[in-house]
Protein backbone atom coordinates (compact mmCIF):
# COMPACT_ATOMS: atom_id res chain seq x y z
CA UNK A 1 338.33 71.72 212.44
CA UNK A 2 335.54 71.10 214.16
CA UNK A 3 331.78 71.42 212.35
CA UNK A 4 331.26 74.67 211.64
CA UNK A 5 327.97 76.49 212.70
CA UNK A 6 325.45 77.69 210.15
CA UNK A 7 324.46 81.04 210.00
CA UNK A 8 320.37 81.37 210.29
CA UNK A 9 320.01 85.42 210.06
CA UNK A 10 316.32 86.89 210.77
CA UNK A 11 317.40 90.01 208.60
CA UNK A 12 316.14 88.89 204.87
CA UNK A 13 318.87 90.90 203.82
CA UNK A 14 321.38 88.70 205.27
CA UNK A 15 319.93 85.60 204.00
CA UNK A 16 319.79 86.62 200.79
CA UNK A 17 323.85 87.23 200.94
CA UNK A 18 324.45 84.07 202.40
CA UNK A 19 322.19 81.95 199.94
CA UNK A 20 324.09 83.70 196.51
CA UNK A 21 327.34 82.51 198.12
CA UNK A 22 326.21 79.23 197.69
CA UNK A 23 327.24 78.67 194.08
CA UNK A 24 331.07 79.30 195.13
CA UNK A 25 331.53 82.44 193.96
CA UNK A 26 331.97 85.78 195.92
CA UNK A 27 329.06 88.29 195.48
CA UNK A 28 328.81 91.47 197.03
CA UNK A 29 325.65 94.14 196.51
CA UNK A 30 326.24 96.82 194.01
CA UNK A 31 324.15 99.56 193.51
CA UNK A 32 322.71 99.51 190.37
CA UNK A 33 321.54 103.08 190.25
CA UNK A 34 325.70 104.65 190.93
CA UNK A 35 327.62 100.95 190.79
CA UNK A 36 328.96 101.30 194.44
CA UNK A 37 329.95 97.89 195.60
CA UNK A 38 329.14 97.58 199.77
CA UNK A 39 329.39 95.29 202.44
CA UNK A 40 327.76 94.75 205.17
CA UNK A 41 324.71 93.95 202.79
CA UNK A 42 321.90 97.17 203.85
CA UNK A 43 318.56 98.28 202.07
CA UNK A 44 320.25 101.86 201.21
CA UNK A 45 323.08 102.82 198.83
CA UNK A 46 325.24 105.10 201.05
CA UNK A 47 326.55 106.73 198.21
CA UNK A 48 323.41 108.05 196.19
CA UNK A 49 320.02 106.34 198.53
CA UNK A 50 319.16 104.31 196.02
CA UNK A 51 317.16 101.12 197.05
CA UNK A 52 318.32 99.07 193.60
CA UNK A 53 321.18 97.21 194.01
CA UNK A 54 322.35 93.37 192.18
CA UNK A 55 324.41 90.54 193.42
CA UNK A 56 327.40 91.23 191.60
CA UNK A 57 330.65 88.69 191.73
CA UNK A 58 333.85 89.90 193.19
CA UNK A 59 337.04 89.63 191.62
CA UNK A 60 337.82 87.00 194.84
CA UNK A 61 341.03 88.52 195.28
CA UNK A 62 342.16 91.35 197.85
CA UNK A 63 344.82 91.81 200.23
CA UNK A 64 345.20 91.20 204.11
CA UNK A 65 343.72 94.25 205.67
CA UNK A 66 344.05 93.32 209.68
CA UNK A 67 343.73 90.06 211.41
CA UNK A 68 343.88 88.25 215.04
CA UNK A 69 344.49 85.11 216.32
CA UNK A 70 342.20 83.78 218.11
CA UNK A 71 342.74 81.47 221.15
CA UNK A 72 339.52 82.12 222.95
CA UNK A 73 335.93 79.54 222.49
CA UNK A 74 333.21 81.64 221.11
CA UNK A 75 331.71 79.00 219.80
CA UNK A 76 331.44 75.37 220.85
CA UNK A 77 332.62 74.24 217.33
CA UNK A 78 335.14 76.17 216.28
CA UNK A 79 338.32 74.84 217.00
CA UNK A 80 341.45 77.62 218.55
CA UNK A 81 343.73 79.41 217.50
CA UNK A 82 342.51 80.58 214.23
CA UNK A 83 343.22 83.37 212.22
CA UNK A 84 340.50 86.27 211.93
CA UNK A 85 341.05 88.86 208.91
CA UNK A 86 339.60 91.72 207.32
CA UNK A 87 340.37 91.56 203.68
CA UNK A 88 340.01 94.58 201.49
CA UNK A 89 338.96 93.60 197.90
CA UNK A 90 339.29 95.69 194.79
CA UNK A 91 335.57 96.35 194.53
CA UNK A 92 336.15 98.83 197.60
CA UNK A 93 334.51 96.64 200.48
CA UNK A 94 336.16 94.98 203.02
CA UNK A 95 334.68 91.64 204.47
CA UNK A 96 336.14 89.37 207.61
CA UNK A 97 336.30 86.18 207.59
CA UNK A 98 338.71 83.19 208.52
CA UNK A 99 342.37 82.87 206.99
CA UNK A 100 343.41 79.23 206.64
CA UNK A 101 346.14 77.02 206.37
CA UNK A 102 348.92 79.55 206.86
CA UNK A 103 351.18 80.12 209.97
CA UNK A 104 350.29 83.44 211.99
CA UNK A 105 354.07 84.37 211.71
CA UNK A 106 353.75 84.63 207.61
CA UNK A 107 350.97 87.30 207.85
CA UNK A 108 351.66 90.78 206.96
CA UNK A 109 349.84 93.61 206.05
CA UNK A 110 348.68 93.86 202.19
CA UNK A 111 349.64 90.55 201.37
CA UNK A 112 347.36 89.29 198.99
CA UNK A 113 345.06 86.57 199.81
CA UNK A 114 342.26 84.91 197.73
CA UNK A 115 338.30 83.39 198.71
CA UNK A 116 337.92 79.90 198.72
CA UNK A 117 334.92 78.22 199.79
CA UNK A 118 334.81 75.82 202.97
CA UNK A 119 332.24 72.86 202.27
CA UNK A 120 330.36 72.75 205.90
CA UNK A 121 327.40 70.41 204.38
CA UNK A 122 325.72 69.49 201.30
CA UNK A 123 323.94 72.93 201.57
CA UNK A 124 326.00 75.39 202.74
CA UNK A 125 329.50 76.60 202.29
CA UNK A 126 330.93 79.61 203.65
CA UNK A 127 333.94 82.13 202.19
CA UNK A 128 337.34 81.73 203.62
CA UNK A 129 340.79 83.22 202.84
CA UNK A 130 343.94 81.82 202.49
CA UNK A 131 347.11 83.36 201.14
C-alpha cells in the first residue's frame, strides 16, 4: 500500500474526531443531553438539539453494511483495487472506511467485521476494517 494521505479538515469539528482516534480506539460523539451516538461528527444532536455531546468509545465491532471495490485513482497514493465499506456498528451509526486483507469474493452482507487501526506515521493512524 502505498503512503496513505493525511486528512487536514478546516471544520474544527472534524479535527477534533480525527485527533481522539489517535489513541487506537474508536470514538464516536454521543449526545450527552439524550445519549444518541452519531456520525458524521455535527454541532447539533438530531435527536433532541442539544449542543453537548462526549467522545464516547465504540464497541469496535459492527457488521458489513455495503461496500465497492475500487479500481479507479482518486488519489495519487492509494494503491487499486481496494475495498470501500460502510459498516453499521451497534451504537446505531454507520461509518465508511477501508476493508483490508480479505478477498472481495468473501464479502457478504452483515458479516461482521471489526476496527483496527492502520499506522500511517508516528502521528497519525486512521480506522480500518477487516473481517
Amino acid at each position: 500500500m502505498a503512503d496513505w494521505p493525511i486528512p487536514n479538515p478546516i471544520d474544527p469539528i472534524n479535527a477534533e474526531f480525527w485527533h481522539v482516534q489517535q489513541d487506537g480506539v474508536l470514538r464516536f460523539q454521543r449526545c450527552t443531553e439524550c445519549g444518541r451516538f452519531r456520525h458524521l461528527p455535527r454541532y447539533m444532536c438530531s435527536e433532541c438539539g442539544s449542543t453537548e455531546y462526549e467522545w464516547a468509545p465504540s464497541v469496535g465491532k459492527g457488521e458489513l453494511y455495503s461496500w465497492t471495490v475500487t479500481h479507479q485513482v482518486f488519489h495519487p497514493r492509494f494503491d487499486v483495487p481496494f475495498i470501500a465499506a460502510v459498516v453499521e456498528f451497534p451504537e446505531g451509526v454507520r461509518m465508511m472506511s477501508q476493508l483490508v486483507n480479505v478477498d472481495p469474493d468473501q464479502l457478504r452482507l452483515g458479516m461482521p467485521v471489526e476496527v483496527e487501526f492502520k499506522v500511517i506515521t508516528d502521528e497519525f493512524q486512521t480506522p480500518v476494517y477487516r473481517v
